[in-house]
N, C-alpha and C. Protein backbone atom coordinates (compact mmCIF):
# COMPACT_ATOMS: atom_id res chain seq x y z
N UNK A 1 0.82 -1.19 0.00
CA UNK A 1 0.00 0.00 0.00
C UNK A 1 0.87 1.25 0.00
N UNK A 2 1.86 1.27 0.66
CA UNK A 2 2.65 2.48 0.95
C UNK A 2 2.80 3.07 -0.89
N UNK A 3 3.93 1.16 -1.39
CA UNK A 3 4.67 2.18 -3.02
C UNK A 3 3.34 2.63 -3.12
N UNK A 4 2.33 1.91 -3.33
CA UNK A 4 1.10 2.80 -4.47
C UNK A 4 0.89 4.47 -3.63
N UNK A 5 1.05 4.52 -2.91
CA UNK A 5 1.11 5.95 -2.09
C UNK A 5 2.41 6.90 -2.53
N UNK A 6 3.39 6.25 -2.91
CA UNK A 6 4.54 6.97 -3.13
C UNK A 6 4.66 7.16 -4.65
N UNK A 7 3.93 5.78 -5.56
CA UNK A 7 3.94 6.49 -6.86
C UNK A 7 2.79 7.39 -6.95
N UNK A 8 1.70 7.45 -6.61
CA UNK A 8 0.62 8.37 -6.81
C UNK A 8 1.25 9.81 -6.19
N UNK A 9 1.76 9.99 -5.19
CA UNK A 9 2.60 11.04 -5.17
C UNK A 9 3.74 11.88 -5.93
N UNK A 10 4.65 10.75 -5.83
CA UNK A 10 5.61 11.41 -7.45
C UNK A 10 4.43 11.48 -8.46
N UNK A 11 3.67 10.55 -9.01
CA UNK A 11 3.05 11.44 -10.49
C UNK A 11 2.35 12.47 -10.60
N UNK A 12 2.19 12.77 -8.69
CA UNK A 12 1.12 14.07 -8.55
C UNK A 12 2.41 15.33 -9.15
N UNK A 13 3.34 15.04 -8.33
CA UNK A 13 4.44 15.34 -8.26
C UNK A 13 5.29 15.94 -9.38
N UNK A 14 5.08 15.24 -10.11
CA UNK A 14 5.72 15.60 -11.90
C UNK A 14 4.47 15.86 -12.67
N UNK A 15 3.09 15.52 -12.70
CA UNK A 15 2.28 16.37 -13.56
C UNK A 15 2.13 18.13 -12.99
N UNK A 16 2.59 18.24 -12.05
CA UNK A 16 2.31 19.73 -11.71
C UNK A 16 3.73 20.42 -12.25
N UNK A 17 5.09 19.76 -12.61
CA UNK A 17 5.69 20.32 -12.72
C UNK A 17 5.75 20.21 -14.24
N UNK A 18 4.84 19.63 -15.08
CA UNK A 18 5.05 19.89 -16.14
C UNK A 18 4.47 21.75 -16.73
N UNK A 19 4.89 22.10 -17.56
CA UNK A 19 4.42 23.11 -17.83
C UNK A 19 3.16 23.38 -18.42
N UNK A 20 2.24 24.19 -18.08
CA UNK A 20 0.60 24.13 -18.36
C UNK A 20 0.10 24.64 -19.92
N UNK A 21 -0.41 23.92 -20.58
CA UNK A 21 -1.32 24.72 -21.55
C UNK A 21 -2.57 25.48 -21.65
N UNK A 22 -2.13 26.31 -20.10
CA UNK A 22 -3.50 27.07 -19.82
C UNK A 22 -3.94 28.00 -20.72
N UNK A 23 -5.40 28.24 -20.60
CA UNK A 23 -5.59 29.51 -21.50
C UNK A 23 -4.99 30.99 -21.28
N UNK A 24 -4.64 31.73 -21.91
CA UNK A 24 -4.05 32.99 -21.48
C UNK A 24 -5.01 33.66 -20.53
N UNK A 25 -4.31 34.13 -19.85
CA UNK A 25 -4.31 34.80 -18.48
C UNK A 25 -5.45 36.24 -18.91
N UNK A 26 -5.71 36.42 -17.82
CA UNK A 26 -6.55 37.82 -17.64
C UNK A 26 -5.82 38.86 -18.18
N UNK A 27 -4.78 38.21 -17.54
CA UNK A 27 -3.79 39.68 -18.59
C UNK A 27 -3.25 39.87 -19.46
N UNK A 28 -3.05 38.63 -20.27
CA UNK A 28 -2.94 38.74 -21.79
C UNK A 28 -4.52 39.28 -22.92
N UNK A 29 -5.46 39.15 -22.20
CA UNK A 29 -6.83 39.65 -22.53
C UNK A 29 -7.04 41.07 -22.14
N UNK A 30 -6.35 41.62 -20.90
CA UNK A 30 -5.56 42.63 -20.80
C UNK A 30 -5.21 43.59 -21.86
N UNK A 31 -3.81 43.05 -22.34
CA UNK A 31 -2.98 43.33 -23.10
C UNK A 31 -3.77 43.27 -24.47
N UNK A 32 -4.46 42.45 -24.46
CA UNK A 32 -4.78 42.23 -26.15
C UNK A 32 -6.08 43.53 -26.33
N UNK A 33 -6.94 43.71 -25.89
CA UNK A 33 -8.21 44.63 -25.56
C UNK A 33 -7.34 46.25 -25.09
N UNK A 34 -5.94 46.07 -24.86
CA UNK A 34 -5.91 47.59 -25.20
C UNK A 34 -5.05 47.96 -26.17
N UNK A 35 -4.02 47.40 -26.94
CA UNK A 35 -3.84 47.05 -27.86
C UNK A 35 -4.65 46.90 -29.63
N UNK A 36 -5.24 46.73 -29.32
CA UNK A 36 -6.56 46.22 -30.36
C UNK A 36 -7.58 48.05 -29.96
N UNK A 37 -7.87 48.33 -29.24
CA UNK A 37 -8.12 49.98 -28.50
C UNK A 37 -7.62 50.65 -29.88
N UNK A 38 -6.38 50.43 -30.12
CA UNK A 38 -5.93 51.82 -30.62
C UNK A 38 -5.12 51.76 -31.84
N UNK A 39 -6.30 50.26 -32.44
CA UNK A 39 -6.11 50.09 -34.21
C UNK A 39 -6.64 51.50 -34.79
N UNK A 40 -6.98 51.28 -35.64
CA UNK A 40 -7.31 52.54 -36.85
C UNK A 40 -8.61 51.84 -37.01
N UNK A 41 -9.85 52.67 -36.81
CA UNK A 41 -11.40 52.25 -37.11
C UNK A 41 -11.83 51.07 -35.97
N UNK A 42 -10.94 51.42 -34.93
CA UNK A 42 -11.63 50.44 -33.61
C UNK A 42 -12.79 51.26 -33.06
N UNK A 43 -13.77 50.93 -32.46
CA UNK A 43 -14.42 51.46 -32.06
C UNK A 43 -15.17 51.00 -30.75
N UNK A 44 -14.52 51.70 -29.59
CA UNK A 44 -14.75 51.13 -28.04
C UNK A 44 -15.72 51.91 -27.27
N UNK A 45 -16.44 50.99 -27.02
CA UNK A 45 -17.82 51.23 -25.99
C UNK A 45 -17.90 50.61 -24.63
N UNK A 46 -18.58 50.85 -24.23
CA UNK A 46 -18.48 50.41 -22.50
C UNK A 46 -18.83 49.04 -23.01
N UNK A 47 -17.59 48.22 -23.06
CA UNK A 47 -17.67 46.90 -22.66
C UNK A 47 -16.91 45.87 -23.60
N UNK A 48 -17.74 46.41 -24.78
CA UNK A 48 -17.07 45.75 -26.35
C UNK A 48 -15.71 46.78 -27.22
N UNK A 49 -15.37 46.23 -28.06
CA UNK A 49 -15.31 46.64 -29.20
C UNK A 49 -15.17 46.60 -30.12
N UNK A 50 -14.99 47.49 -31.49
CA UNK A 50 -15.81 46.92 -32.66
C UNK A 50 -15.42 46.89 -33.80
N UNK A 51 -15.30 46.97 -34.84
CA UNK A 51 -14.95 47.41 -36.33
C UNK A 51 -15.46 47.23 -37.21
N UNK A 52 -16.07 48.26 -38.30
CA UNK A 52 -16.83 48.11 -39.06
C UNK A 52 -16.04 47.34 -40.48
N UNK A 53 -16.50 46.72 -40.96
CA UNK A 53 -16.15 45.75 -41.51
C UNK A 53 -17.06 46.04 -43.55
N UNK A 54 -18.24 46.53 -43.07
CA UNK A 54 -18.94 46.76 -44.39
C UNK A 54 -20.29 47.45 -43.61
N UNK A 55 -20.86 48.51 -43.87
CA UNK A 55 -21.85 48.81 -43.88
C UNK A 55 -23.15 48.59 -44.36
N UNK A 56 -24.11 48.64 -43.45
CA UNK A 56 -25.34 47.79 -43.68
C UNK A 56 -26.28 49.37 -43.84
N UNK A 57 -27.82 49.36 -44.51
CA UNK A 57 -28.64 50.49 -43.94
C UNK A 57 -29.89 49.44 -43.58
N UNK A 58 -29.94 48.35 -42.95
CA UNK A 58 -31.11 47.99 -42.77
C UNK A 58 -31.81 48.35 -40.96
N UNK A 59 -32.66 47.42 -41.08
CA UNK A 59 -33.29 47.36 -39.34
C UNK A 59 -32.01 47.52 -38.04
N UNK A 60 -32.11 47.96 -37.67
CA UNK A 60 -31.65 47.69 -35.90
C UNK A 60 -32.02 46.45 -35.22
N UNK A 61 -31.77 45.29 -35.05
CA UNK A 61 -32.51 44.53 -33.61
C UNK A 61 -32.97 45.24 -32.55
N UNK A 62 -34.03 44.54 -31.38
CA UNK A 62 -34.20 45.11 -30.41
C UNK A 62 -33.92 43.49 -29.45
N UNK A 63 -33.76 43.53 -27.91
CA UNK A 63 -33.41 42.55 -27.52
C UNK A 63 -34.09 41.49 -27.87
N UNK A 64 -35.69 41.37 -28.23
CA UNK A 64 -36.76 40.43 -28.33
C UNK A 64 -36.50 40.25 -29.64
N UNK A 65 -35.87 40.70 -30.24
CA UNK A 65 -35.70 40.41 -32.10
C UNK A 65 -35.02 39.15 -32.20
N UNK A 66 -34.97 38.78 -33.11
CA UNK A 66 -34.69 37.50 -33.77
C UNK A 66 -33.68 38.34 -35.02
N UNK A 67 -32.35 37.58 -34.99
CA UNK A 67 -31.60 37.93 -35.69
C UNK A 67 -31.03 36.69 -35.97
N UNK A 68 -30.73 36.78 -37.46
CA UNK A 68 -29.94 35.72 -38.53
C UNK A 68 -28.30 36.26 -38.95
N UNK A 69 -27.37 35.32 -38.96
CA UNK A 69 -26.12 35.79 -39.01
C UNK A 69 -25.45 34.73 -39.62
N UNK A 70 -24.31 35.43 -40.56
CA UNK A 70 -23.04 34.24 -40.44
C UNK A 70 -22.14 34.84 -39.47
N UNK A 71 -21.34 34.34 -39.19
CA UNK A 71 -20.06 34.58 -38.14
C UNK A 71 -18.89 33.56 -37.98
N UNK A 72 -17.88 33.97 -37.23
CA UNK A 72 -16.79 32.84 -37.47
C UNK A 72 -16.28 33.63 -36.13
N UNK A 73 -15.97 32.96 -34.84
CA UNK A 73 -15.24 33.20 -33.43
C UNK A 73 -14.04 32.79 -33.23
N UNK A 74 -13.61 33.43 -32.99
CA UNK A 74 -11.49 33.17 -32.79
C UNK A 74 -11.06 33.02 -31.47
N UNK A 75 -10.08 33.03 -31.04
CA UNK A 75 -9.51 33.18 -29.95
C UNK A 75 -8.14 34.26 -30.08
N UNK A 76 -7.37 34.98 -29.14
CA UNK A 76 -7.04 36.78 -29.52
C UNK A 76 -5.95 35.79 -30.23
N UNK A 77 -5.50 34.32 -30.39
CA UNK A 77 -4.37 34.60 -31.10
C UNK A 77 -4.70 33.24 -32.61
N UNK A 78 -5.70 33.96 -33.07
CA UNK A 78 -6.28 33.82 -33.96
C UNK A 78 -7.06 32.33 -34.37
N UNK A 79 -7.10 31.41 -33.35
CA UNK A 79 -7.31 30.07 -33.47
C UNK A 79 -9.04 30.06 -33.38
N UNK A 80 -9.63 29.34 -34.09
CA UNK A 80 -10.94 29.32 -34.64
C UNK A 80 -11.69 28.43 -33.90
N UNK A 81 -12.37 28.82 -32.83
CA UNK A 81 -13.35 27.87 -32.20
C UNK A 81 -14.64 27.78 -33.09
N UNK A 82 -15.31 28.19 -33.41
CA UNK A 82 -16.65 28.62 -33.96
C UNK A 82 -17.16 29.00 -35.42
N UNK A 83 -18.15 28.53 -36.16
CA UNK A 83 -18.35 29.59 -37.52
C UNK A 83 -19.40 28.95 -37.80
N UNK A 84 -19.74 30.19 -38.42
CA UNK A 84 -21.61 29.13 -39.51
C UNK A 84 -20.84 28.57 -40.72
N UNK A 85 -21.89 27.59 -41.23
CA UNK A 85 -21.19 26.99 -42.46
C UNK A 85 -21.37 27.70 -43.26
N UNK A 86 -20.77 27.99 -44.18
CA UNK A 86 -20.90 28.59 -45.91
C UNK A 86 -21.99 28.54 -46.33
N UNK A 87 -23.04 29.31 -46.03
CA UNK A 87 -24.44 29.33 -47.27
C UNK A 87 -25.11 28.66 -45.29
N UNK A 88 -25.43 29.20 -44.50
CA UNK A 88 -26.34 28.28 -43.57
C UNK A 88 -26.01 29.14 -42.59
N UNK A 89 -26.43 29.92 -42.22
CA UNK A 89 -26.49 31.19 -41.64
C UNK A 89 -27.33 30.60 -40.04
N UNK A 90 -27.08 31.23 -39.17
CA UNK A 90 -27.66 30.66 -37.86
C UNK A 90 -28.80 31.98 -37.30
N UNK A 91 -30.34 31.65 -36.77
CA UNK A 91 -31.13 32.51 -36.34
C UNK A 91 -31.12 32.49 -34.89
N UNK A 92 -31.02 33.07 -34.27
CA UNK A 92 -31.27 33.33 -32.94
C UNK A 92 -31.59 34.25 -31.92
N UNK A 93 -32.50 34.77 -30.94
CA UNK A 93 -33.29 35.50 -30.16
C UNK A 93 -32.44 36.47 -29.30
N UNK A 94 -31.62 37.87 -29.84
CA UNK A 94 -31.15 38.64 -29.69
C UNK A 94 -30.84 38.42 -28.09
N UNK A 95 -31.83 38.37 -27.48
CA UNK A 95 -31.13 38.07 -25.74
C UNK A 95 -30.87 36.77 -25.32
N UNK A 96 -30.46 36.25 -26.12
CA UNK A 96 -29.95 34.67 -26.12
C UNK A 96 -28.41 34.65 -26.33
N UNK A 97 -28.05 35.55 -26.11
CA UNK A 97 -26.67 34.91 -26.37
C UNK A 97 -25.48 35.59 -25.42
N UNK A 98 -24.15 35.27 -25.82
CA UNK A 98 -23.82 35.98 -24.55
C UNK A 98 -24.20 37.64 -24.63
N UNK A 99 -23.62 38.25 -23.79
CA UNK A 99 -24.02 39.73 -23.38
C UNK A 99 -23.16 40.75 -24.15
N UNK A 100 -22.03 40.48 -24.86
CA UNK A 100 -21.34 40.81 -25.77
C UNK A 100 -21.90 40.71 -26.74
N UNK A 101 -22.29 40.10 -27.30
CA UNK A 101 -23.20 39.37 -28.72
C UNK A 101 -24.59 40.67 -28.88
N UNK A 102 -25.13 40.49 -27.54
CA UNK A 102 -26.45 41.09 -27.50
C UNK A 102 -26.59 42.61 -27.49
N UNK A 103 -24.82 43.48 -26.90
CA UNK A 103 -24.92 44.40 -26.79
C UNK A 103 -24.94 44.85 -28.32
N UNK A 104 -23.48 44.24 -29.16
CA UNK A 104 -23.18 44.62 -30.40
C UNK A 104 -24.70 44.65 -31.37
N UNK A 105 -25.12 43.54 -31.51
CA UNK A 105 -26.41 43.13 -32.31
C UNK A 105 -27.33 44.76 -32.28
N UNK A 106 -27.86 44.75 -31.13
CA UNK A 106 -28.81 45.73 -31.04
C UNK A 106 -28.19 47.33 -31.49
N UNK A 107 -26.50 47.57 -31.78
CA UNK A 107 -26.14 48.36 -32.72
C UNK A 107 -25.85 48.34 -33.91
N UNK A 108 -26.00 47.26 -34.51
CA UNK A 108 -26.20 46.68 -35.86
C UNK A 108 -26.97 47.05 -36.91
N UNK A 109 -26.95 46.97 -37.81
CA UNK A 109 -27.68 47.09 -38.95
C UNK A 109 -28.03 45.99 -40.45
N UNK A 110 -29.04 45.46 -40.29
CA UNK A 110 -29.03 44.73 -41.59
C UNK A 110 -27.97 45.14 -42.59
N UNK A 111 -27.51 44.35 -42.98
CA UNK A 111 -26.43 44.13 -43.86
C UNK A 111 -24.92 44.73 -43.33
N UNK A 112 -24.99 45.38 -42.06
CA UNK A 112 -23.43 45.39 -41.40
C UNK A 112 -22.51 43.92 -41.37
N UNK A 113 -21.25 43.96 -41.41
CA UNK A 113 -20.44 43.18 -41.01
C UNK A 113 -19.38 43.36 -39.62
N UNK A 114 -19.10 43.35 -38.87
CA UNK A 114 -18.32 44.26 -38.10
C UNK A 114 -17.55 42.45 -37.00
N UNK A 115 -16.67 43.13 -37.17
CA UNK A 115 -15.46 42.09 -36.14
C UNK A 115 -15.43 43.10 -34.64
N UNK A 116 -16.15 41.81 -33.74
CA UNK A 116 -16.02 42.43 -32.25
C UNK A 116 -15.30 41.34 -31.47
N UNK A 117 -14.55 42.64 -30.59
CA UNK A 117 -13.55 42.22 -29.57
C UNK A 117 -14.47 42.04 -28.18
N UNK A 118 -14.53 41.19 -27.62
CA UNK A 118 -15.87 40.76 -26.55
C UNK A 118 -14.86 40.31 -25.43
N UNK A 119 -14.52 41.21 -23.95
CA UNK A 119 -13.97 40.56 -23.10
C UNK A 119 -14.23 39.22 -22.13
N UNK A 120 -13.79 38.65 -20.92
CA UNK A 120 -14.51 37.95 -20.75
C UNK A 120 -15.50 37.99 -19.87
N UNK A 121 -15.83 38.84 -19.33
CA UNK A 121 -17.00 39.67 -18.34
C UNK A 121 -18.39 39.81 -19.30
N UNK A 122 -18.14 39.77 -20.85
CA UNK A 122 -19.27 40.01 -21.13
C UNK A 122 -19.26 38.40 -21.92
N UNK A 123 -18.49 37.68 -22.51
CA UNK A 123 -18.57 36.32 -23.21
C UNK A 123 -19.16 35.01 -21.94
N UNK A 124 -17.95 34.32 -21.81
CA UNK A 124 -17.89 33.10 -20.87
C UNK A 124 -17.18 32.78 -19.71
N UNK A 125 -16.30 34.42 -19.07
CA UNK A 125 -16.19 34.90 -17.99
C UNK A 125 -14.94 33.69 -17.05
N UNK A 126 -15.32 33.68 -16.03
CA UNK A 126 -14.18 32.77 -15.24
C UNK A 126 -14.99 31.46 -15.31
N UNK A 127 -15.38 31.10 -15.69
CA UNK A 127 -15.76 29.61 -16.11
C UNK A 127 -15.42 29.32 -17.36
N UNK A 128 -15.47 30.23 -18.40
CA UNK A 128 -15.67 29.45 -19.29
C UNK A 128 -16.67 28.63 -19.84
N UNK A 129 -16.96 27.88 -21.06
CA UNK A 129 -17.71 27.00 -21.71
C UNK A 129 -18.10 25.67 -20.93
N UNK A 130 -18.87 24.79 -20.40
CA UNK A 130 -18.92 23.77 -20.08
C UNK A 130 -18.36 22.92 -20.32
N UNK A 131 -18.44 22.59 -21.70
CA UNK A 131 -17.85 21.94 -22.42
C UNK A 131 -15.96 21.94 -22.98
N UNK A 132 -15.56 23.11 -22.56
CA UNK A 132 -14.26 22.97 -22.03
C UNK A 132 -14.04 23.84 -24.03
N UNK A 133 -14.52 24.41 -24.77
CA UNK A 133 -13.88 24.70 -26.12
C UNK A 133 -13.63 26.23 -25.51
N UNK A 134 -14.37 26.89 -24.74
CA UNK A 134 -13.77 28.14 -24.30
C UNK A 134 -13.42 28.16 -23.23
N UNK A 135 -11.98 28.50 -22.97
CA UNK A 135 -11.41 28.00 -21.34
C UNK A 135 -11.67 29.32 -20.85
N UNK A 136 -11.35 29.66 -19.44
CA UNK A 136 -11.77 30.49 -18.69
C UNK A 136 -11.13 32.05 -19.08
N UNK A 137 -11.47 33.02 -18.79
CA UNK A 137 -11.10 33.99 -19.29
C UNK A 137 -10.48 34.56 -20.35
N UNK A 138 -11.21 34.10 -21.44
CA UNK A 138 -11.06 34.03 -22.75
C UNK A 138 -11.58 35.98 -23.40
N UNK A 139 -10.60 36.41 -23.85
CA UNK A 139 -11.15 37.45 -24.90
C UNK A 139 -11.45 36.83 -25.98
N UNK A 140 -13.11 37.23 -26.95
CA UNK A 140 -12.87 36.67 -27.64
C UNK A 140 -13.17 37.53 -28.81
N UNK A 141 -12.85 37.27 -30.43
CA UNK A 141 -12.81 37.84 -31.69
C UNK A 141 -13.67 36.98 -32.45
N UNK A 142 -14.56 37.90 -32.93
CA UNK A 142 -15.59 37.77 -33.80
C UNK A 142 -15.53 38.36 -34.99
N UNK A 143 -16.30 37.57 -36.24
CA UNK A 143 -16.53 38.43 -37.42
C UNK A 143 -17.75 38.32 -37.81
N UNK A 144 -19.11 39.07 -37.29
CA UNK A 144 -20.14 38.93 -37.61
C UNK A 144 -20.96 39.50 -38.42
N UNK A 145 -21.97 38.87 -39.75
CA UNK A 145 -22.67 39.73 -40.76
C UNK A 145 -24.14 39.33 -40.09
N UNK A 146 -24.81 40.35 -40.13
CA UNK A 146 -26.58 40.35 -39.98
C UNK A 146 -27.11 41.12 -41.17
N UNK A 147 -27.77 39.53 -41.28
CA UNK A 147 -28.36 39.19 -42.58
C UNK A 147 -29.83 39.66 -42.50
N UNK A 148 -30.40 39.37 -41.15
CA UNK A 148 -31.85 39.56 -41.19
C UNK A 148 -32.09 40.00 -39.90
N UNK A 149 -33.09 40.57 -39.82
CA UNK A 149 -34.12 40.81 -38.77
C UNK A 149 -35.33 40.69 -38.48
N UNK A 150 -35.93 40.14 -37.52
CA UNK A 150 -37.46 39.75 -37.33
C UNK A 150 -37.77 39.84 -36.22
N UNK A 151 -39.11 40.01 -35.79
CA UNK A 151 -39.85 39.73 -34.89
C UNK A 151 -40.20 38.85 -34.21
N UNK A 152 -39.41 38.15 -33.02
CA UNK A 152 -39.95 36.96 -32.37
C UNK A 152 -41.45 36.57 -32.53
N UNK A 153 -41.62 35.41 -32.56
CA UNK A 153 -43.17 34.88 -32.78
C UNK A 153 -42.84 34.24 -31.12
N UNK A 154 -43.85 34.79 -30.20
CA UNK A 154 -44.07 34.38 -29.03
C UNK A 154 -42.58 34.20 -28.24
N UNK A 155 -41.82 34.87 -28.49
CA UNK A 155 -40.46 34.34 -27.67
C UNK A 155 -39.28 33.15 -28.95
N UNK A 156 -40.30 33.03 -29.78
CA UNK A 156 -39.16 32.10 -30.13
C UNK A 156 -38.37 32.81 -31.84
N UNK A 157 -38.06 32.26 -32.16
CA UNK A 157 -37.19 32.27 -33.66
C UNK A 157 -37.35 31.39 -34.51
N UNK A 158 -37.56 31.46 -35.41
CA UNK A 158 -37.78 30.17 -36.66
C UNK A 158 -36.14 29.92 -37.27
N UNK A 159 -35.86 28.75 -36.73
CA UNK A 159 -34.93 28.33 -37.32
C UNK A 159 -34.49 27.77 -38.66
C-alpha cells in the first residue's frame, strides 16, 4: 500500500511540474483589448469593441428580435473555435446569447459586417464553456454579418 502511495505522489508530483497549456491569463486579454483599443477604425464602448467591416442600412434589432447571421469566433491569437457553415447562416433571439453578442447586435444594422472584440465579463467569464472549447477567461474575436431581422413569434425564432 505504501509504493502505491509513493507512486501516486511522485506522479502528482511531476504532472504539476510539467508546464501548463493554460488559457491565457486575464492579462494577456488585458494586453490584447488595449492594444486592439488603438487600431485605426476600432471602435470602443463600455464593454465591447468593434470594427466596421462593411456597412449595412437595414433594421436595428431590439433585444426580443430575432436575428440571422453568419459569423466565425477566434480566440485573440487567432485560433478558430466557432463559424456558420458557408451558405447556412444561424437565427437566434437577440437576448440569447452571450451579453457581448447582444450588446453589439442591437447596434447593428441589416447588412453590417463588423469584427467584435468581446472581453470575458461580457462572453464566458471565469468559467468558461462547459464543455471545455472556451477555457476560462477568454477574450474573444468575432466576425459577424446580420443578414436579417425579425420579430420573435411568441419568444421564439424560426430556425
Amino acid at each position: 500500500m505504501r509504493s502505491i502511495t509513493v507512486i501516486f505522489v511522485a506522479t502528482f508530483m511531476a504532472a504539476a511540474a510539467l508546464p501548463s497549456k493554460a488559457a491565457p491569463t486575464e492579462q494577456a486579454s488585458k494586453s490584447f483589448l488595449s492594444a486592439n483599443a488603438k487600431k485605426k477604425g476600432v471602435v470602443v464602448v463600455p464593454g465591447i469593441q468593434y470594427r466596421v467591416l462593411k456597412a449595412g442600412k437595414g433594421a436595428q434589432p431590439g433585444r426580443r428580435d430575432c436575428a440571422t447571421v453568419n459569423y466565425k469566433g477566434s480566440f485573440i491569437d487567432g485560433k478558430i473555435f466557432d463559424q456558420s457553415k458557408p451558405g447556412q447562416p444561424i437565427t437566434f433571439g437577440v437576448g440569447q446569447v452571450i451579453a457581448g453578442w447582444t450588446e453589439a447586435l442591437q447596434m447593428m444594422h441589416e447588412g453590417d459586417k463588423w469584427e467584435l472584440v468581446i472581453p470575458p465579463g461580457l462572453a464566458y467569464g471565469r468559467s468558461g464553456t462547459p464543455d471545455g472549447t472556451i477555457p476560462p477567461n477568454e477574450t474573444l474575436v468575432f466576425e459577424v454579418e446580420l443578414l436579417k431581422v425579425a420579430p420573435s413569434q411568441m419568444g421564439q425564432c424560426p430556425q
